[in-house]
Protein backbone atom coordinates (compact mmCIF):
# COMPACT_ATOMS: atom_id res chain seq x y z
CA UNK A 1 -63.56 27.26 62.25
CA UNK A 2 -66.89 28.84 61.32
CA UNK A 3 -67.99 29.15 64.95
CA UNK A 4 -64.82 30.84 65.59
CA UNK A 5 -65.48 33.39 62.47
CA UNK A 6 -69.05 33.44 63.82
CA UNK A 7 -67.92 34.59 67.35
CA UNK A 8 -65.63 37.10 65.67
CA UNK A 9 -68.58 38.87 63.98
CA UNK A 10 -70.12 38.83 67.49
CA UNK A 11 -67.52 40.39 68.86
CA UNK A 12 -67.39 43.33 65.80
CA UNK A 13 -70.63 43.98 66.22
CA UNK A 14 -70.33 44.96 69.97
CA UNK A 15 -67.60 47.13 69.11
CA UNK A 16 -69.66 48.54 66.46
CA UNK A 17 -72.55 49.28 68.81
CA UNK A 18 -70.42 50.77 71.63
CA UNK A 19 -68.84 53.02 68.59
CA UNK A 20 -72.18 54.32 67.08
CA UNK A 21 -73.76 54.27 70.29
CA UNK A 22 -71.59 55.50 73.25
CA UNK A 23 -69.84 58.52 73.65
CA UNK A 24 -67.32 58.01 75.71
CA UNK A 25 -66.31 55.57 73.45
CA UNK A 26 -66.08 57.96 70.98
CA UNK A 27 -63.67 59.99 72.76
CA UNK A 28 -61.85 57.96 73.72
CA UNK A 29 -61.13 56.60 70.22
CA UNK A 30 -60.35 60.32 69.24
CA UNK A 31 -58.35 60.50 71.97
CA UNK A 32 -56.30 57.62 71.09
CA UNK A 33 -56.33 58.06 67.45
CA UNK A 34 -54.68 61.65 68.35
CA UNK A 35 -52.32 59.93 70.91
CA UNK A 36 -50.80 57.84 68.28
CA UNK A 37 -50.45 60.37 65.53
CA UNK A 38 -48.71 62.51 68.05
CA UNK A 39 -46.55 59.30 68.93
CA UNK A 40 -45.54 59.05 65.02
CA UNK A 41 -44.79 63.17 64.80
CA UNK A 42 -42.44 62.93 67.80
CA UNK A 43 -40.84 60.13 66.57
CA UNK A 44 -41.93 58.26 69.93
CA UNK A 45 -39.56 54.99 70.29
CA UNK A 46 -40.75 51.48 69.50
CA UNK A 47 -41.12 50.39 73.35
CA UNK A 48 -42.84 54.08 74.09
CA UNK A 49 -44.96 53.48 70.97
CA UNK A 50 -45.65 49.67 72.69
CA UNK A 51 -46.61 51.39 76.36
CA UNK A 52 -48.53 54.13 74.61
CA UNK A 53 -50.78 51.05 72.99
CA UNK A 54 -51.30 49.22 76.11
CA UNK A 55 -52.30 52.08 77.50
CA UNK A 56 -55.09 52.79 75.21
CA UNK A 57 -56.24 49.25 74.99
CA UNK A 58 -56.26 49.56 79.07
CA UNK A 59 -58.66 52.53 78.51
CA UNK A 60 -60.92 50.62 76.27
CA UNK A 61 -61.38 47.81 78.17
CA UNK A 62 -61.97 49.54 80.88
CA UNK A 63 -64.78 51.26 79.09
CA UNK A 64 -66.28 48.17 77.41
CA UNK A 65 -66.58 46.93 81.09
CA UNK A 66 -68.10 49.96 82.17
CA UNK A 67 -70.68 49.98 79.53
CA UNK A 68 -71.45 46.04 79.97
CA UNK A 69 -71.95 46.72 83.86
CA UNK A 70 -73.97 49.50 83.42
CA UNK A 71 -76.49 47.58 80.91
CA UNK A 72 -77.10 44.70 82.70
CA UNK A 73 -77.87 46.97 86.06
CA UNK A 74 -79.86 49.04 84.04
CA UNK A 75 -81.72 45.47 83.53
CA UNK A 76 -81.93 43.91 86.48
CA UNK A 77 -82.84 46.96 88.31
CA UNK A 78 -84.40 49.54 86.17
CA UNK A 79 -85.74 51.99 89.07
CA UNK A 80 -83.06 54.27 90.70
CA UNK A 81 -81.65 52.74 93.87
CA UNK A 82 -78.66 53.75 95.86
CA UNK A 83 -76.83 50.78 95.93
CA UNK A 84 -77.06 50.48 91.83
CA UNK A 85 -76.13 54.27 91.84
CA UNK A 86 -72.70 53.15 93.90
CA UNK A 87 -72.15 50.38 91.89
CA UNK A 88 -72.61 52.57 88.50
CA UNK A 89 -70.56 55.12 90.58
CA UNK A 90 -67.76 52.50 90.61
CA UNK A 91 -67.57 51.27 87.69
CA UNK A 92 -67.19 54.74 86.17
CA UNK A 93 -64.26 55.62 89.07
CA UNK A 94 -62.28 52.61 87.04
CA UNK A 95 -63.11 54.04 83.60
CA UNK A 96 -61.23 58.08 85.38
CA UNK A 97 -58.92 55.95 86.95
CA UNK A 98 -57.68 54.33 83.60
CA UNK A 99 -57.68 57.45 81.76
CA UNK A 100 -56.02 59.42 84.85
CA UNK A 101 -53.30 56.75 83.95
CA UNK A 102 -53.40 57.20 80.38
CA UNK A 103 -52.54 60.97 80.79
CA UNK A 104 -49.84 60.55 83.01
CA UNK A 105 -47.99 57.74 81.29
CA UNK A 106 -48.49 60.44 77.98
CA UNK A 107 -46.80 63.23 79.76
CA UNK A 108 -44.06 61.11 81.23
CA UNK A 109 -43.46 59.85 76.93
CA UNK A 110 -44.09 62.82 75.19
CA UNK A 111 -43.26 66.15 78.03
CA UNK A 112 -39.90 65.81 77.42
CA UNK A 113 -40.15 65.70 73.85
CA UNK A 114 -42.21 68.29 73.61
CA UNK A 115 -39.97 70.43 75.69
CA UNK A 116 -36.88 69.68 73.25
């Protein structure tokens, strides 16, 4: 059991360094945070509240990954070099693609609500 608490703290303490330390992470925990308080003012339903969730989990992972690939490049290649620049390229497309996603699942959920 204490390994398993141990890789717990592990695991906070990443999240805690991508919070203090990466902005995109940032916004996209304002984002979020906004995303659900609108969810509870338009009364969102439980299953839209569930999508709306998986969503934003889907646009944090998909920044955690970013970040981790970005790091170790940044490592084993320090120097600028076009291939790493793709690669970074890439990795950020998924992180746009996600959040492209996000936005239009949120319109689908909330649009009509707002409109009523």
């Amino acid at each position: 059991m204490s390994k398993f608490i141990r890789s717990l703290k592990h695991a906070a303490r990443g999240l805690i360094y991508l919070l203090i330390h990466e902005q995109n992470f940032k916004i996209h925990l304002f984002s979020g945070i906004v995303v659900l308080l609108l969810g509870i003012i338009l009364s969102i339903d439980y299953y839209e509240f569930l999508v709306i969730l998986i969503i934003i989990a889907f646009v944090f992972m998909a920044e955690i990954v970013n970040t981790i690939i970005e790091y170790l490049l940044d490592i084993l290649h320090p120097e600028y070099h076009d291939k790493i620049k793709i690669l970074k390229d890439a990795t950020a497309g998924v992180v746009l693609f996600a959040s492209l996603v996000a936005i239009i699942i949120g319109l689908v959920i909330f649009l009509p609500k707002i409109i009523h």
